[in-house]
C-alpha atoms as a PDB file:
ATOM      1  CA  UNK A   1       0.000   0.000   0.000  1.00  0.00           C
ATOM      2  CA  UNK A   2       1.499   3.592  -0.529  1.00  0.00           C
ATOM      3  CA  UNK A   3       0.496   6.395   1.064  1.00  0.00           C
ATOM      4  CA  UNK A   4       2.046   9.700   0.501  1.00  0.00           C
ATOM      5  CA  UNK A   5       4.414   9.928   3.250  1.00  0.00           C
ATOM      6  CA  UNK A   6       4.538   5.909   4.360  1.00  0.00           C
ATOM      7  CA  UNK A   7       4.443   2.614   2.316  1.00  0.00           C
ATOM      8  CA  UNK A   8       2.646  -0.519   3.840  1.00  0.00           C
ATOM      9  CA  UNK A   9       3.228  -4.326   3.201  1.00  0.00           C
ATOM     10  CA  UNK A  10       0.503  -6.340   3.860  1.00  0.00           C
ATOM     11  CA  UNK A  11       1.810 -10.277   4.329  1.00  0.00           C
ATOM     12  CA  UNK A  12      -1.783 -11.931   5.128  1.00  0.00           C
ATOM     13  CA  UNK A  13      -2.715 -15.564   5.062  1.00  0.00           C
ATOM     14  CA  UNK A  14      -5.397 -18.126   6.490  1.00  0.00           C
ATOM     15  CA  UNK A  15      -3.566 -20.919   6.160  1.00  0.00           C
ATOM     16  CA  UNK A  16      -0.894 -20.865   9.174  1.00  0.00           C
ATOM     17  CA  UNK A  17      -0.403 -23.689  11.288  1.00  0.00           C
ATOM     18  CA  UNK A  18      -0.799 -21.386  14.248  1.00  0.00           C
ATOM     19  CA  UNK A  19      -1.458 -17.798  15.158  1.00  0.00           C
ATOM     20  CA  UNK A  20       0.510 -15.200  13.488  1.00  0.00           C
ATOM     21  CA  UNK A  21      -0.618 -11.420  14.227  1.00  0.00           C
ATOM     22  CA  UNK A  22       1.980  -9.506  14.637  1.00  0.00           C
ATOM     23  CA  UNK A  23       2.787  -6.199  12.840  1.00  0.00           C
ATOM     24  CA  UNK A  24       6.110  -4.235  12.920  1.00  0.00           C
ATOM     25  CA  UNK A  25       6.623  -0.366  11.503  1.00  0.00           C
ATOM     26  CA  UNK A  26       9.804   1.103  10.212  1.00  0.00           C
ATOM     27  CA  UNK A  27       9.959   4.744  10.553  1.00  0.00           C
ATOM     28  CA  UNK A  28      13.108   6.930  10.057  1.00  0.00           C
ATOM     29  CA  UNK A  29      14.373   6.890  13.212  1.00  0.00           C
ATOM     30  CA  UNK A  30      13.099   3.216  15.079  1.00  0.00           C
ATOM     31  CA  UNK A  31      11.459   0.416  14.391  1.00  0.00           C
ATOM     32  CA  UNK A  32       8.342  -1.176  16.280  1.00  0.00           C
ATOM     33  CA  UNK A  33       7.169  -5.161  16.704  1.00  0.00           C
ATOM     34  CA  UNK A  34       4.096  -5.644  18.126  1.00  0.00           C
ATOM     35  CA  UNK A  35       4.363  -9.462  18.921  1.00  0.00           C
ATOM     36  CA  UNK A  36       1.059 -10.299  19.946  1.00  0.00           C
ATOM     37  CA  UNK A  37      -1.713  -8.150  21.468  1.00  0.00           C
ATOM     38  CA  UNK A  38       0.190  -7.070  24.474  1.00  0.00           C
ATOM     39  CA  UNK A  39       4.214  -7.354  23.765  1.00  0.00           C
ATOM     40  CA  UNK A  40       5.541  -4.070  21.753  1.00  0.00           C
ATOM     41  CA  UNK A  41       9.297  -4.464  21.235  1.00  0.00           C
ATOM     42  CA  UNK A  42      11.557  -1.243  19.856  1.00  0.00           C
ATOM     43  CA  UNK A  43      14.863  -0.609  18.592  1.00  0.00           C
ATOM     44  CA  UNK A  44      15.515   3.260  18.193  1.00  0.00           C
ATOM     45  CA  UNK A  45      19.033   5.042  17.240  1.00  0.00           C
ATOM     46  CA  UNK A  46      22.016   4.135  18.650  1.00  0.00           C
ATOM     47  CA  UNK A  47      20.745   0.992  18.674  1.00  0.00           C
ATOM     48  CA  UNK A  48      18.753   1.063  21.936  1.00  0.00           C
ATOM     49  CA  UNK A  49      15.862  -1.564  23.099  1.00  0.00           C
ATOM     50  CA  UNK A  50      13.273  -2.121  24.876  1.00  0.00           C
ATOM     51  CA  UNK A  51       9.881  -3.698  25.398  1.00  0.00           C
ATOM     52  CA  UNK A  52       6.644  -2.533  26.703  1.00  0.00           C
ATOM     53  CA  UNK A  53       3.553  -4.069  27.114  1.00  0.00           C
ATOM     54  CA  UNK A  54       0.531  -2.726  26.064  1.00  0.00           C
ATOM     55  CA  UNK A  55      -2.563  -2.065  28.079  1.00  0.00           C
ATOM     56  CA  UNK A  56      -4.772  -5.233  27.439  1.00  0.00           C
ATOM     57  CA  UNK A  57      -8.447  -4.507  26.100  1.00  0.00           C
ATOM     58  CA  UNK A  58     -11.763  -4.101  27.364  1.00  0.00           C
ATOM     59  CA  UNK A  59     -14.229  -7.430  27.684  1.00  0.00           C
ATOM     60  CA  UNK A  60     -15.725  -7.839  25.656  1.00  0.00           C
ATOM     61  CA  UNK A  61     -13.529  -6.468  22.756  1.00  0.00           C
ATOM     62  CA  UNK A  62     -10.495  -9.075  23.958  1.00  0.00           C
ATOM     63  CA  UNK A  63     -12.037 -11.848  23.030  1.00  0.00           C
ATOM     64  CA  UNK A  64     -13.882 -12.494  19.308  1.00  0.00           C
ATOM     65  CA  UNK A  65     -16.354 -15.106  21.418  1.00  0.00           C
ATOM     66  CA  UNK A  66     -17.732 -13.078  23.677  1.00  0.00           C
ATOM     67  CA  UNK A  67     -17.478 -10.475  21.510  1.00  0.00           C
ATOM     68  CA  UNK A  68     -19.723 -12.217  19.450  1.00  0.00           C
ATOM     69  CA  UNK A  69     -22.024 -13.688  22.254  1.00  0.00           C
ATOM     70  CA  UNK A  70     -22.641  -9.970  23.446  1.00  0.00           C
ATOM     71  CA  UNK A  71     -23.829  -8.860  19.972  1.00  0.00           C
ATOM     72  CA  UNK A  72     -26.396 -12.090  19.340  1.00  0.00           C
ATOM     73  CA  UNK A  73     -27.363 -11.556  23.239  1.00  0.00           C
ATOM     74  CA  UNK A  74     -28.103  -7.727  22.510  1.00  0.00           C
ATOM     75  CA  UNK A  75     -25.523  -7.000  25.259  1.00  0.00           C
ATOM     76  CA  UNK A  76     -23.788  -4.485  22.950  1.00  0.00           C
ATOM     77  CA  UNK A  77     -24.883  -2.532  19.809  1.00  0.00           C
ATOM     78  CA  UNK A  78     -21.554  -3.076  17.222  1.00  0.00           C
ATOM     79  CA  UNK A  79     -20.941   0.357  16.017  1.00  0.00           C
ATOM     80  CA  UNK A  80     -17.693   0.983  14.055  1.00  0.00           C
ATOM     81  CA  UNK A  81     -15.585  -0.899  15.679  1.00  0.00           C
ATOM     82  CA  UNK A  82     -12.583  -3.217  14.911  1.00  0.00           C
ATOM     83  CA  UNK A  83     -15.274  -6.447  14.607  1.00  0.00           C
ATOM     84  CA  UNK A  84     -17.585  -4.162  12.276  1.00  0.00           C
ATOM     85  CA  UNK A  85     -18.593  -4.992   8.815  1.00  0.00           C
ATOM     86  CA  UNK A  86     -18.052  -1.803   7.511  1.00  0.00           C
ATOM     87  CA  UNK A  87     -13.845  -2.662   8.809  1.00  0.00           C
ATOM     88  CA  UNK A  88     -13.841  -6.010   7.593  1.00  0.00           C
ATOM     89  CA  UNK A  89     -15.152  -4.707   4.595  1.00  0.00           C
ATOM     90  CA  UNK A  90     -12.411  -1.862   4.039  1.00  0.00           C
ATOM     91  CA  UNK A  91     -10.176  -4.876   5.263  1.00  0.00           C
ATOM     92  CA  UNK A  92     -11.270  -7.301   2.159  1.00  0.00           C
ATOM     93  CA  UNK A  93     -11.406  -4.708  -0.124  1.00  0.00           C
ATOM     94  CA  UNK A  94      -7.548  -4.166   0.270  1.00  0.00           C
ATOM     95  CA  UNK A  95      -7.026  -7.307   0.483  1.00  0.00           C
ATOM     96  CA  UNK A  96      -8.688  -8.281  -3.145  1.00  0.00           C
ATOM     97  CA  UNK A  97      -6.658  -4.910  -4.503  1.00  0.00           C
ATOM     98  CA  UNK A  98      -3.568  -6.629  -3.292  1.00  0.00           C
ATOM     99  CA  UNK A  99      -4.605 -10.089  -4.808  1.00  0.00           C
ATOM    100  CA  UNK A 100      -5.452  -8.176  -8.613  1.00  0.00           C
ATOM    101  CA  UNK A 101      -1.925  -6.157  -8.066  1.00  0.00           C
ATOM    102  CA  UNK A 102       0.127  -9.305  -7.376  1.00  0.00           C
ATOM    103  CA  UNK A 103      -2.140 -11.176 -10.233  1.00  0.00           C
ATOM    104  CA  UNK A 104      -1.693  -8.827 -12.862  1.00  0.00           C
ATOM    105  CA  UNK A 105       1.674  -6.425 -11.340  1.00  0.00           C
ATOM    106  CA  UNK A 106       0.027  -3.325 -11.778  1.00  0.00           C
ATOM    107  CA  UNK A 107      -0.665  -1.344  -8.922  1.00  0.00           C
ATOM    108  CA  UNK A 108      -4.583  -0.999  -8.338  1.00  0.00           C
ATOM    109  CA  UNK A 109      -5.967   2.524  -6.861  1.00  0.00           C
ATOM    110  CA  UNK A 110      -8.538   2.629  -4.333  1.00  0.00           C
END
């Protein structure tokens, strides 16, 4: 994906023997790995580390099962949230541009 002032690489599959999701950012001056949901590890200049972990979230947005219970149970109304059609949506549509780009090797513009 390119953006004007960042690019993105999108590596995604369905077909892992185990969980994978995990996402890392380059910038100019450090790099970020966010391992899993809660483990965030950095390298910045001068070749310093570290990791942090991040705050865990809210029930029932930790978990896509109760997520998903609380919905059917009218518990909670999904709005525009990370489980939302309208993301998973946005989410498939990028993914089917990067399918047709790869396909073909033309970059497609959304």
């Amino acid at each position: 994906m390119e953006y004007p002032e960042a690019t993105g690489l999108i590596e995604a599959s369905w077909n892992w023997p185990f969980s994978i999701k995990d996402l890392e950012v380059f910038g100019e001056t450090g790099y970020l790995h966010a391992l899993d949901n809660v483990t965030i590890n950095s390298r910045m200049p001068e070749n310093s580390k570290g990791t942090k972990k991040a705050e865990p979230l809210a029930a029932p947005f930790n978990d896509p099962m109760v997520y998903l219970a609380a919905v059917i149970n009218d518990k909670l109304q999904p709005m525009d949230d990370l489980s939302s059609l309208k993301f998973n949506m946005i989410v498939m549509e990028i993914l089917d541009a990067a399918k047709r780009s790869a396909g073909n090797g033309k970059r497609v513009v959304l």
